[in-house]
N, C-alpha and C. Protein backbone atom coordinates (compact mmCIF):
# COMPACT_ATOMS: atom_id res chain seq x y z
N UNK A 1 -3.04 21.50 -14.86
CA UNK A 1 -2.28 20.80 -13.83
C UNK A 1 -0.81 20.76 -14.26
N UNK A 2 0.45 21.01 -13.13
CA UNK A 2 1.75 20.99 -13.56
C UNK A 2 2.12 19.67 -13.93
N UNK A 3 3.69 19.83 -14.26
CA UNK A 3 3.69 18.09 -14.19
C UNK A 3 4.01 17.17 -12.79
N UNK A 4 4.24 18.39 -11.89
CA UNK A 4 4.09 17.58 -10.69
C UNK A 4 2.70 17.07 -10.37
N UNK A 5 1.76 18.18 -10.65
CA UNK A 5 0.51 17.46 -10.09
C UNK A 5 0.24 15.99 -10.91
N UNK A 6 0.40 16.10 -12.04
CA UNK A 6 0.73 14.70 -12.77
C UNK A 6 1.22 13.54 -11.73
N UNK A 7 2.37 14.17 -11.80
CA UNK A 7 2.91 12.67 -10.59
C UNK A 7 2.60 12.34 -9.55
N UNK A 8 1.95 13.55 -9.24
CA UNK A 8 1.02 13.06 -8.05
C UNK A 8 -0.26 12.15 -8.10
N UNK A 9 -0.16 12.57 -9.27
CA UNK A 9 -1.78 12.20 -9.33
C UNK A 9 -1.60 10.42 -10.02
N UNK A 10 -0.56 9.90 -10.73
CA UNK A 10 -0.13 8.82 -10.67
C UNK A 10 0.16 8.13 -9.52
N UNK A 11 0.51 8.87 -8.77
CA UNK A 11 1.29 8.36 -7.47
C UNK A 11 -0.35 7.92 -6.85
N UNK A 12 -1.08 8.75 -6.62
CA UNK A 12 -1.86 8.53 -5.62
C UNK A 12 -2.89 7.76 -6.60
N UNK A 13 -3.08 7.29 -8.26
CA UNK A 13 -3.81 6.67 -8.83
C UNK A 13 -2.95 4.87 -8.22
N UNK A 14 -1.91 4.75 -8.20
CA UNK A 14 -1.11 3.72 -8.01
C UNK A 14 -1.51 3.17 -6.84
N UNK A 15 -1.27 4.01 -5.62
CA UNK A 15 -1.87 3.97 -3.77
C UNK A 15 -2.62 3.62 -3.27
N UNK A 16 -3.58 4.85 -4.03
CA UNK A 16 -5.03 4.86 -3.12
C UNK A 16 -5.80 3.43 -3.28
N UNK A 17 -5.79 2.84 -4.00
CA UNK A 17 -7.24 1.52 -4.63
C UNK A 17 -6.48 0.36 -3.57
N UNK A 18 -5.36 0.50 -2.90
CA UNK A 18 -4.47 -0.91 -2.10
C UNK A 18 -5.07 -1.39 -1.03
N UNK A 19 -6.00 -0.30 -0.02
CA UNK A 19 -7.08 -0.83 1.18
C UNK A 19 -7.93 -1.73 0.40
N UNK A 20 -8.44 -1.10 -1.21
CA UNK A 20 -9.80 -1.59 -1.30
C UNK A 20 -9.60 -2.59 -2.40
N UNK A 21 -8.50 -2.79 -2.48
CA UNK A 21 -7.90 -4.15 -2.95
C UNK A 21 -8.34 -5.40 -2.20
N UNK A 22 -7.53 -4.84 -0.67
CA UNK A 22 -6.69 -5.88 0.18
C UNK A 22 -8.39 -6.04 0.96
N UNK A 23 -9.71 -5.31 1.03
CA UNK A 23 -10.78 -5.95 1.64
C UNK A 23 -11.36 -6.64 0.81
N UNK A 24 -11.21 -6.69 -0.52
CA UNK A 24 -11.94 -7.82 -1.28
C UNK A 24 -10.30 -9.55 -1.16
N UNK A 25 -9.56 -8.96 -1.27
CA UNK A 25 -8.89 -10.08 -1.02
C UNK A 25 -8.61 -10.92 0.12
N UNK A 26 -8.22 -10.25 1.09
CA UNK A 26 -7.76 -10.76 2.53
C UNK A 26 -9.19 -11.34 3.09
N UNK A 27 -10.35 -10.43 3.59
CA UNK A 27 -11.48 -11.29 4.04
C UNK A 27 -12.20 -12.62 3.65
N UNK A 28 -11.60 -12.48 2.48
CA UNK A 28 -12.59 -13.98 1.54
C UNK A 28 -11.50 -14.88 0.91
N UNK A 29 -10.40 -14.68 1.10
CA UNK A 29 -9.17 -15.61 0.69
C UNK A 29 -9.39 -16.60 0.54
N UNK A 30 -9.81 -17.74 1.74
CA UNK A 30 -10.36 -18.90 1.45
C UNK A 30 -11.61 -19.45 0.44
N UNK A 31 -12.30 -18.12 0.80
CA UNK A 31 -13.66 -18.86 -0.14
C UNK A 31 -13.07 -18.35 -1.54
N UNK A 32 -12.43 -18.18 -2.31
CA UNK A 32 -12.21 -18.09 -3.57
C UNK A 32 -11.61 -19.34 -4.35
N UNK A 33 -11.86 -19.83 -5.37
CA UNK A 33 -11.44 -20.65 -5.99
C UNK A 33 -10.24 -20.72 -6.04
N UNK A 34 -9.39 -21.53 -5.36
CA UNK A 34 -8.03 -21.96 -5.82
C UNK A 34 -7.73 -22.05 -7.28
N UNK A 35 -6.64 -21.06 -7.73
CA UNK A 35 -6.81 -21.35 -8.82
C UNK A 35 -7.71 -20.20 -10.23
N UNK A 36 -8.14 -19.74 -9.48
CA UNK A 36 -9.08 -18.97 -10.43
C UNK A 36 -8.57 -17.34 -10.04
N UNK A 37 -8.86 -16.52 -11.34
CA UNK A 37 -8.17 -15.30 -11.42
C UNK A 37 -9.32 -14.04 -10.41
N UNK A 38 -10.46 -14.96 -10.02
CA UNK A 38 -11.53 -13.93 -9.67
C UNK A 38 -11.26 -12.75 -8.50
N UNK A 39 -10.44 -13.27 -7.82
CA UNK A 39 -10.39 -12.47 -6.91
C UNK A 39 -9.41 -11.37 -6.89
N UNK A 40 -8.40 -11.47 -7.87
CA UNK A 40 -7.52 -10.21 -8.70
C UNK A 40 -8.39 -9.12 -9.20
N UNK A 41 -9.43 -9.96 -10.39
CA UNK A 41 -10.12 -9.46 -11.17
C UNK A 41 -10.90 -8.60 -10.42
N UNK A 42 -11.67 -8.79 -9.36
CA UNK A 42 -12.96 -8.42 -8.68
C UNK A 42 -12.51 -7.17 -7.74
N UNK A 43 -10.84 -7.58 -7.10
CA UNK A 43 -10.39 -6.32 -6.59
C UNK A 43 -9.45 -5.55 -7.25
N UNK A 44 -9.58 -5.60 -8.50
CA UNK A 44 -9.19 -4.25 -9.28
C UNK A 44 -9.98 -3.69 -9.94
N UNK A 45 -11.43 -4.40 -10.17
CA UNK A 45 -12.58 -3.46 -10.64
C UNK A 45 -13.37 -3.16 -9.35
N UNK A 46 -13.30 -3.55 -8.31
CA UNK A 46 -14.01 -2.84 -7.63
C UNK A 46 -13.04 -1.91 -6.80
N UNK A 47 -11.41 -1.70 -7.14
CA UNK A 47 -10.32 -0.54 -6.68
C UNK A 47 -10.15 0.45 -7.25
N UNK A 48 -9.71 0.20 -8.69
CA UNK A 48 -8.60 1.11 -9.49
C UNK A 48 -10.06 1.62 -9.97
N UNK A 49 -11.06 1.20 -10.80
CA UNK A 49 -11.86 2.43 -11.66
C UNK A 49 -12.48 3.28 -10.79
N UNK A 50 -13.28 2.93 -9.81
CA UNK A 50 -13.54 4.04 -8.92
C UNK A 50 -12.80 5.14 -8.35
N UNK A 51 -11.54 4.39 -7.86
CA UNK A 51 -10.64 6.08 -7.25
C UNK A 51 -10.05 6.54 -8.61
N UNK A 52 -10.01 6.09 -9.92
CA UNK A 52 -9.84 7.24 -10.80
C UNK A 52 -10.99 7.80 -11.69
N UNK A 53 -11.85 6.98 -11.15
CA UNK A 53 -13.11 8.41 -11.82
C UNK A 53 -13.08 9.72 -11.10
N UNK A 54 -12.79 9.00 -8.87
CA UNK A 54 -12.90 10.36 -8.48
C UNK A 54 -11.49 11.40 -8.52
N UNK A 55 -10.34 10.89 -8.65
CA UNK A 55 -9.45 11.58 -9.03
C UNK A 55 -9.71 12.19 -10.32
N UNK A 56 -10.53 12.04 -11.40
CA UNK A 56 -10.57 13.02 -12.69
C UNK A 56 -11.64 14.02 -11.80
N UNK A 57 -12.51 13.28 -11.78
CA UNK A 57 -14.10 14.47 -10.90
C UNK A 57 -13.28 15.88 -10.56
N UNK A 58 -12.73 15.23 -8.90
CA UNK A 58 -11.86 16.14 -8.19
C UNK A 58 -10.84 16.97 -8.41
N UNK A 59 -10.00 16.30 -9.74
CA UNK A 59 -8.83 16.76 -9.28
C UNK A 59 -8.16 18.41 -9.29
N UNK A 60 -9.71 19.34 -9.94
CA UNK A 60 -9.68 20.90 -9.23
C UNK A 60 -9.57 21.14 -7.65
N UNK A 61 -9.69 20.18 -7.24
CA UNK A 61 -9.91 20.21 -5.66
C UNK A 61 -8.49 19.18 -4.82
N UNK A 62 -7.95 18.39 -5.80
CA UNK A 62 -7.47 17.55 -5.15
C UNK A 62 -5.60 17.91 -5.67
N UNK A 63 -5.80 18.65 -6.78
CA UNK A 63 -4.16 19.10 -7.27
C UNK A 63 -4.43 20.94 -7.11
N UNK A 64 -2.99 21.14 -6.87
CA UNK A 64 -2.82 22.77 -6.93
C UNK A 64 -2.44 23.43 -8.49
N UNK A 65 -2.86 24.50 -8.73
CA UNK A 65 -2.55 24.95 -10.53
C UNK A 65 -1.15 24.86 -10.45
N UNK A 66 -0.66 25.80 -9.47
CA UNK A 66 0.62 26.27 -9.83
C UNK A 66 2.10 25.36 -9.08
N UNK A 67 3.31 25.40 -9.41
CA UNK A 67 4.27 24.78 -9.26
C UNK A 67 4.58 24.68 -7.75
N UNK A 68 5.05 23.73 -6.53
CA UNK A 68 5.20 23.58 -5.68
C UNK A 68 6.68 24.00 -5.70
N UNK A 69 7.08 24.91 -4.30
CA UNK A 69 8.45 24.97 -3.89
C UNK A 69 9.18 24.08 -4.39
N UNK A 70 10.42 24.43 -4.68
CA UNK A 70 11.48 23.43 -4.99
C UNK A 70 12.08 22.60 -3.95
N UNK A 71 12.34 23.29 -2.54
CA UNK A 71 12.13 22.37 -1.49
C UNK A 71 11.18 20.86 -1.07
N UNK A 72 9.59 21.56 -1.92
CA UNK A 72 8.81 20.59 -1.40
C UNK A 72 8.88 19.39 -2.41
N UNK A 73 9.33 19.95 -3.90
CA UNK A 73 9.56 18.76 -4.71
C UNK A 73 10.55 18.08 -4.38
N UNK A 74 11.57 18.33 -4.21
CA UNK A 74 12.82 17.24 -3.71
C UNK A 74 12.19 16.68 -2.45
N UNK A 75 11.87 16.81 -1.66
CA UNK A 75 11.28 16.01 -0.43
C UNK A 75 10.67 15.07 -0.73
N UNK A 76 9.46 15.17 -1.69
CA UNK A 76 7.84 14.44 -2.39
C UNK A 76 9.22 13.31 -2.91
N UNK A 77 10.30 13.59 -3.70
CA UNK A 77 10.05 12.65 -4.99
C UNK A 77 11.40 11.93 -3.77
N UNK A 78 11.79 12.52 -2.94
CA UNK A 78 12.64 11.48 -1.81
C UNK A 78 11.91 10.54 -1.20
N UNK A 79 10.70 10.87 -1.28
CA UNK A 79 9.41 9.84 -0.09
C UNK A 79 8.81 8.96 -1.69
N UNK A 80 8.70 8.87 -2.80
CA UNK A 80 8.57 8.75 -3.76
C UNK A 80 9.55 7.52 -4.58
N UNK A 81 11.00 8.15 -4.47
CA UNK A 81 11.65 7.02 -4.64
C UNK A 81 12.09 6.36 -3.30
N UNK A 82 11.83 6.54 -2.25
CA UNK A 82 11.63 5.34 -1.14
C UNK A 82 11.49 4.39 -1.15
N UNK A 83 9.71 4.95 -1.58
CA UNK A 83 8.50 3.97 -1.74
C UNK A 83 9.61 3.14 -2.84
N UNK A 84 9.86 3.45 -4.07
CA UNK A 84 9.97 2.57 -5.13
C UNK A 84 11.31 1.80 -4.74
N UNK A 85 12.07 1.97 -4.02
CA UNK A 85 13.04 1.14 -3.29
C UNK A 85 12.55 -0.40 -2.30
N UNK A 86 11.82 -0.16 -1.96
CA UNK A 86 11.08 -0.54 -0.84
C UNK A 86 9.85 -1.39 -1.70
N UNK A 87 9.03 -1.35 -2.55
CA UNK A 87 8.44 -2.08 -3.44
C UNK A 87 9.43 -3.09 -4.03
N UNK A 88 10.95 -2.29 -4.80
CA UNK A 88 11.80 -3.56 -5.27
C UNK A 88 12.01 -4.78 -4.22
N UNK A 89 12.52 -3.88 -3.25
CA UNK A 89 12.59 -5.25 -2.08
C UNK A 89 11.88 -6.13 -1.68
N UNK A 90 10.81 -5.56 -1.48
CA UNK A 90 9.44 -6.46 -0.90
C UNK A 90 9.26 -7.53 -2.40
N UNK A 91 9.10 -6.53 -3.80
CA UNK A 91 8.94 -8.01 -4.64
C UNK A 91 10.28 -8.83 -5.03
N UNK A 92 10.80 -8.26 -4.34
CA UNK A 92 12.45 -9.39 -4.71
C UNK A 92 12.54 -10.34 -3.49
N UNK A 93 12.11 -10.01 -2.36
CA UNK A 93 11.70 -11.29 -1.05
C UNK A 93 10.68 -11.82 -1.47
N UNK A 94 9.64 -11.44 -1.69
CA UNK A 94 8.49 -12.00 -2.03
C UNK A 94 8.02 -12.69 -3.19
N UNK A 95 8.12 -12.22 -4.32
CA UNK A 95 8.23 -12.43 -5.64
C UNK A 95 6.63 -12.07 -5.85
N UNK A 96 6.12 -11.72 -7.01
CA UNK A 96 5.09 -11.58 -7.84
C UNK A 96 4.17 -12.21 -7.17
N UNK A 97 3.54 -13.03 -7.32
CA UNK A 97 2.30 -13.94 -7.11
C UNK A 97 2.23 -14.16 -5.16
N UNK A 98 3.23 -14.33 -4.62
CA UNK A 98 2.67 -13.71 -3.12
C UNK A 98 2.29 -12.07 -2.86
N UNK A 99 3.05 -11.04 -3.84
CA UNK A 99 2.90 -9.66 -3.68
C UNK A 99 1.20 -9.42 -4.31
N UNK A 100 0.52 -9.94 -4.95
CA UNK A 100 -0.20 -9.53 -5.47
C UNK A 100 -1.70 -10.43 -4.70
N UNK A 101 -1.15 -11.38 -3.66
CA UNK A 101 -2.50 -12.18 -2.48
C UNK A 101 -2.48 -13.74 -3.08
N UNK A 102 -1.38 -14.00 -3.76
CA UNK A 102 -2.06 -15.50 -3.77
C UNK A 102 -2.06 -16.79 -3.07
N UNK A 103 -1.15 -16.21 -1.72
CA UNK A 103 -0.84 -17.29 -0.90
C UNK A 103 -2.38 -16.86 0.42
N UNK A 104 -2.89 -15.56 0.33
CA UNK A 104 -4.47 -15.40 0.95
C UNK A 104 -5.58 -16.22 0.56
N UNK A 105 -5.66 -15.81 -0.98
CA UNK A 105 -6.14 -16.62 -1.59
C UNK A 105 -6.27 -18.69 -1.46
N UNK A 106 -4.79 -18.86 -1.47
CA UNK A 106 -4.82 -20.44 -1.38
C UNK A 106 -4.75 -20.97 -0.26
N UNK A 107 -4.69 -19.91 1.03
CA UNK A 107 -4.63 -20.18 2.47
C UNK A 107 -3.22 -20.81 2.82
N UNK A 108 -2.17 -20.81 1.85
CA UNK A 108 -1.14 -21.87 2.13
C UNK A 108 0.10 -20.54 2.64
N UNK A 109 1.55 -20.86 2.19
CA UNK A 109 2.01 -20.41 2.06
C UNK A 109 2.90 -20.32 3.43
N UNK A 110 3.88 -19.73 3.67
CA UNK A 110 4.54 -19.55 4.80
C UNK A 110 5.26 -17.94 5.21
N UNK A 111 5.12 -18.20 6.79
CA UNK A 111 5.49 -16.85 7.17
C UNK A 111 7.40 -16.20 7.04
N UNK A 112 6.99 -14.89 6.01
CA UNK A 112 8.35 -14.54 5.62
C UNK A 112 8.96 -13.50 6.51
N UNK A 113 10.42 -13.95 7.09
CA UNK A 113 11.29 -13.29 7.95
C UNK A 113 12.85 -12.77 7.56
N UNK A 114 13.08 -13.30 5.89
CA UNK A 114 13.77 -12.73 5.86
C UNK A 114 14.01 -11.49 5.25
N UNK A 115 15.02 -10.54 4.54
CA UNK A 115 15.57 -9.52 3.85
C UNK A 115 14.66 -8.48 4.14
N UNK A 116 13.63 -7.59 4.14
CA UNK A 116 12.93 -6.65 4.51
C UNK A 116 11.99 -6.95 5.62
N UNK A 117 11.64 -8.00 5.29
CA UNK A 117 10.47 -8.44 6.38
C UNK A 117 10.96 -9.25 7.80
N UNK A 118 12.56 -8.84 7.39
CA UNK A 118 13.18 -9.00 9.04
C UNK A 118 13.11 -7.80 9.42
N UNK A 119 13.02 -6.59 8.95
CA UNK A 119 13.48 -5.43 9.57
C UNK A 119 11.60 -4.82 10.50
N UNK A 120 10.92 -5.22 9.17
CA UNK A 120 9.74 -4.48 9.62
C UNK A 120 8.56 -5.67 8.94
N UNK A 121 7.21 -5.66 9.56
CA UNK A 121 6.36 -6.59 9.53
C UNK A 121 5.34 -5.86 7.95
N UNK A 122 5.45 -4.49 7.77
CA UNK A 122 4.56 -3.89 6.57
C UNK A 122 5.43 -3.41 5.96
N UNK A 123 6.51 -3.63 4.87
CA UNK A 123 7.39 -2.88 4.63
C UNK A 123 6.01 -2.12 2.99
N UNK A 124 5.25 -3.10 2.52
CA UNK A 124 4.26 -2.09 1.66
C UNK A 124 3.94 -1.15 1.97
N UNK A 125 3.15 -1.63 3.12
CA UNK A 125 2.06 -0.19 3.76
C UNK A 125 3.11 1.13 4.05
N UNK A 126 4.02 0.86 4.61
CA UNK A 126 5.26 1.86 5.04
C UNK A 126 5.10 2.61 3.43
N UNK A 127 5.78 1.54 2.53
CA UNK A 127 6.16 2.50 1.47
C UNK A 127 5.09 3.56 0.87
N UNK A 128 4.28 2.67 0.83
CA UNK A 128 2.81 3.24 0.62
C UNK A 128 2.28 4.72 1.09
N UNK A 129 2.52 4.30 2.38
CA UNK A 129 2.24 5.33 3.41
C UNK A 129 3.78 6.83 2.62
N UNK A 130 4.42 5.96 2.51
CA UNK A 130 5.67 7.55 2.12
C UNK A 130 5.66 8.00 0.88
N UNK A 131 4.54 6.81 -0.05
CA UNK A 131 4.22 7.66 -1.35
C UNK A 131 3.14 8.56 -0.95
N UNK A 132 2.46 8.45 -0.46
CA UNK A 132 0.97 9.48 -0.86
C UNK A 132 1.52 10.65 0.00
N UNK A 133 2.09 10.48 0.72
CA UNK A 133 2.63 11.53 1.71
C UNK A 133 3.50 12.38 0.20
N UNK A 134 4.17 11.71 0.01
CA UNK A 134 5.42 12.79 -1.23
C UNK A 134 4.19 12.86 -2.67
N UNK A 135 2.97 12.28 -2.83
CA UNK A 135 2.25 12.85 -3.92
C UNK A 135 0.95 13.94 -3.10
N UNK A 136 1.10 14.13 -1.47
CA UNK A 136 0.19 15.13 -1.46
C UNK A 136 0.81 16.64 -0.96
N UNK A 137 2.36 16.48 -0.84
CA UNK A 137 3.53 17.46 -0.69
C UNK A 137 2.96 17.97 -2.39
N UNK A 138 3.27 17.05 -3.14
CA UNK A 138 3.44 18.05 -4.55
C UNK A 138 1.80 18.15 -4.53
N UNK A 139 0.75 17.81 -4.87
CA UNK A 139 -0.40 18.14 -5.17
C UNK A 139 -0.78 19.07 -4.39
N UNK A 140 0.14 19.30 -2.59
CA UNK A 140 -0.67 20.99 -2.41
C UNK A 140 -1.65 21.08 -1.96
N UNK A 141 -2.76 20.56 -1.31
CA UNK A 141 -3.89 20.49 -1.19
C UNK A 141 -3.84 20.23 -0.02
N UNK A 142 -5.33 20.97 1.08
CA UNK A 142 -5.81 20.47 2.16
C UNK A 142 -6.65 19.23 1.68
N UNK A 143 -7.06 19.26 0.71
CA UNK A 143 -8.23 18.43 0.04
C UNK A 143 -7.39 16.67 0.18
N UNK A 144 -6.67 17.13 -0.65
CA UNK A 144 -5.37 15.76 -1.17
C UNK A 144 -4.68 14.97 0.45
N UNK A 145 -4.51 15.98 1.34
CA UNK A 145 -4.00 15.62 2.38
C UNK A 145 -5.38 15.08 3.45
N UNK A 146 -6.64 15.62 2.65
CA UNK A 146 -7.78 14.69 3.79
C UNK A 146 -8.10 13.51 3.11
N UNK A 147 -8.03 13.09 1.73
CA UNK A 147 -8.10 12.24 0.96
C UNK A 147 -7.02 11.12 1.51
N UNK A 148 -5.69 11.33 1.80
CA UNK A 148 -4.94 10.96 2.69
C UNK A 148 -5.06 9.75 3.97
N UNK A 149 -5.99 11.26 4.64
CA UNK A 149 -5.98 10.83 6.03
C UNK A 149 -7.32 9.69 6.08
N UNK A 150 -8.40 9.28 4.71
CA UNK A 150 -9.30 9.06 4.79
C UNK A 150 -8.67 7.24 4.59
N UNK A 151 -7.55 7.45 3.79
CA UNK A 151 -6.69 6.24 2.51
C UNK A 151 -6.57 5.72 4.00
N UNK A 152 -5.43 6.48 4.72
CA UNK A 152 -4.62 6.03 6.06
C UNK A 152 -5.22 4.93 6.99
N UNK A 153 -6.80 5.60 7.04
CA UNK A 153 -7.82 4.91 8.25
C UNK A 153 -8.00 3.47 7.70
N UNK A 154 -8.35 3.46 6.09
CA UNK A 154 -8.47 2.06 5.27
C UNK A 154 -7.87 1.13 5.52
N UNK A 155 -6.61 1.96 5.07
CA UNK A 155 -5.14 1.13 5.41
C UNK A 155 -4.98 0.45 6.41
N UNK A 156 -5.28 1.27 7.88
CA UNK A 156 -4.71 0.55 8.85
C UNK A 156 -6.21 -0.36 9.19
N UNK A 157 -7.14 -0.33 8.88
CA UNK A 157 -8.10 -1.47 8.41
C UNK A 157 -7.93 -2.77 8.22
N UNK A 158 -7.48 -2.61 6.61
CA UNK A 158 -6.40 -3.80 5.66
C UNK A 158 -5.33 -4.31 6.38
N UNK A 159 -4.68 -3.11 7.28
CA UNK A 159 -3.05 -3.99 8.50
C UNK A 159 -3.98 -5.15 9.50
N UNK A 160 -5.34 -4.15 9.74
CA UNK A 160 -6.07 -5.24 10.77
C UNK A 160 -6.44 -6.76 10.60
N UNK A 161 -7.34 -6.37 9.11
CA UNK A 161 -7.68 -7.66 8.40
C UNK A 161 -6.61 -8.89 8.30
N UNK A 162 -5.55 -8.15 7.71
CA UNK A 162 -4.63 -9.08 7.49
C UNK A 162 -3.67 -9.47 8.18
N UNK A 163 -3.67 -8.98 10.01
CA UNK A 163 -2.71 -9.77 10.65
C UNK A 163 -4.04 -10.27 11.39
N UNK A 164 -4.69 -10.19 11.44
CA UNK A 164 -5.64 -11.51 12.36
C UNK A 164 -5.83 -12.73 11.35
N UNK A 165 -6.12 -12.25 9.77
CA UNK A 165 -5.99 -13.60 9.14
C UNK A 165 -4.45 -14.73 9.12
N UNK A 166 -3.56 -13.44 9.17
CA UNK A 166 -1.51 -14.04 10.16
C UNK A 166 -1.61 -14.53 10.98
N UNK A 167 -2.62 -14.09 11.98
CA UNK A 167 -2.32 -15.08 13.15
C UNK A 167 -3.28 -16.32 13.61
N UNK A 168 -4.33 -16.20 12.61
CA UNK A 168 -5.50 -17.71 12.44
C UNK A 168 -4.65 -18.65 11.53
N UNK A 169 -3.72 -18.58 10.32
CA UNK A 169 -2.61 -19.02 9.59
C UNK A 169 -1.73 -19.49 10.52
N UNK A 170 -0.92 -18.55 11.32
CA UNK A 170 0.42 -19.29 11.57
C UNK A 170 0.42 -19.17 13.05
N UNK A 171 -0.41 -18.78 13.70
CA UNK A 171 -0.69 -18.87 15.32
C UNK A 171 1.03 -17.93 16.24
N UNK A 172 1.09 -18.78 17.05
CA UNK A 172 2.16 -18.30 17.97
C UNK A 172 3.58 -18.19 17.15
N UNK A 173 3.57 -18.56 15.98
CA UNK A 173 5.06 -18.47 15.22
C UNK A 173 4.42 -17.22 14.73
N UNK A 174 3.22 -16.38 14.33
CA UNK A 174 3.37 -15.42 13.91
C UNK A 174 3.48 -14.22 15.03
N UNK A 175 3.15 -14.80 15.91
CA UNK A 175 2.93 -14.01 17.19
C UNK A 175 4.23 -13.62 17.44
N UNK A 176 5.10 -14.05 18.10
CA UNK A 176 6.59 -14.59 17.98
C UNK A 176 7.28 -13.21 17.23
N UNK A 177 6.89 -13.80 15.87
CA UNK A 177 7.20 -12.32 14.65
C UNK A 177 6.84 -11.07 15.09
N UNK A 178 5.71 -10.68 15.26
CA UNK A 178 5.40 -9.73 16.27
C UNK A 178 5.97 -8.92 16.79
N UNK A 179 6.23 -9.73 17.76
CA UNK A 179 6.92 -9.29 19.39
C UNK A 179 8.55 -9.12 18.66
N UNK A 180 8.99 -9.62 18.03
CA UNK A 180 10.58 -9.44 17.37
C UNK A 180 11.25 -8.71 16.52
N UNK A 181 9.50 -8.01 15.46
CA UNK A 181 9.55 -6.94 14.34
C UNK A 181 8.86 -6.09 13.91
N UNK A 182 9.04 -4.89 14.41
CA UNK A 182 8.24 -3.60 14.67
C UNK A 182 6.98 -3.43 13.19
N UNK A 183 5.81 -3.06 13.11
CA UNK A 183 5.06 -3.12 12.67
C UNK A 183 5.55 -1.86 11.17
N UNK A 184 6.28 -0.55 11.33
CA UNK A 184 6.60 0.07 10.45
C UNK A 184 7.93 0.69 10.11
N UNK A 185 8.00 0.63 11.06
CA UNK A 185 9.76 1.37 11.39
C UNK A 185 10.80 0.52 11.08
N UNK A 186 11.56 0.50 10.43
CA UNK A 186 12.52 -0.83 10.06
C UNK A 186 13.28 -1.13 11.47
N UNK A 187 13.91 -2.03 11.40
CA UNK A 187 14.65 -2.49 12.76
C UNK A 187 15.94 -2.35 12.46
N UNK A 188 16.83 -1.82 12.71
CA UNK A 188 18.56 -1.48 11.86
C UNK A 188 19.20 -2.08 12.54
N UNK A 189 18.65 -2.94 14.01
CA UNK A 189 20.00 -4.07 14.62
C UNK A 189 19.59 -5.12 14.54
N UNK A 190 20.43 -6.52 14.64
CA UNK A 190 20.14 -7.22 14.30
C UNK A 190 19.79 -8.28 15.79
């Protein structure tokens, strides 16, 4: 494997486990112990070791041997450092311990409108969505790009889960949000 497929294959070890994070967290938020680490714990062993056993299994199938266009690498690592632009922001509005479910978890918490999450309602999933896209440019693969499209369906799953649990939380003020801030696309007026 090159060292792009490497970064790809980080990239999409980083990505892929975030649906199957966000269904052990978001659906059962309430019933988890306030307070207790279980529900971190429970959705990163039942996320991260599985999609990297099958990323080692696969990854004859899921990375290309040889070096990707130089075109397609500058593109990948533009959608790449996006994403990592777009993660700073979200945990610099958000901070740590809401980025990682703990206001799901404690059912509390309040709905955030400002600095990124004025522009757009998922600024994660977005970024998310523009990493695996720039780690399946370099990995090359029809395989990597159905692996993708399989992540994508999850994803917009996890968007489901977690704006109906937004709007049993914060009702017509989240609704409101909604109707005022596009679901992926940033909003550039004010």
């Amino acid at each position: 494997m090159t060292l792009w497929g490497w970064l790809a294959a980080i990239v999409l070890f980083l990505q892929l486990p975030i649906p199957i994070y966000w269904f052990v967290v978001h659906p059962f938020g309430g019933r988890w112990r306030v307070g207790s680490n279980a529900p971190y714990v429970v959705g990163l062993l039942v996320s991260w070791p599985p999609v990297a056993a099958c990323l080692a299994i696969w990854h004859g199938k899921i990375f290309r041997a040889e070096r990707p266009p130089v075109a397609v690498i500058v593109a990948a690592l533009v959608l790449i450092a996006l994403e990592s632009w777009i993660f700073w922001r979200v945990h610099r509005d958000l901070g740590g311990a809401r980025l990682i479910g703990k206001t799901e978890v404690s059912g509390g918490g309040e709905l955030e409108r400002r600095g990124i999450y004025g522009r757009m309602r998922h600024p994660r999933y977005t970024g998310s969505l523009l990493a695996v896209a720039g780690a399946c440019l370099l990995a090359g693969t029809r395989t990597a790009w159905a692996v993708a499209g399989v992540w994508a369906a999850l994803m917009f799953a996890a968007i489901s889960i977690e704006e109906s649990e937004l709007r049993k939380r914060f009702g017509e003020s989240y609704e409101e949000y909604c109707r005022g801030v596009p679901r992926f696309i940033p909003l550039f007026r004010r």
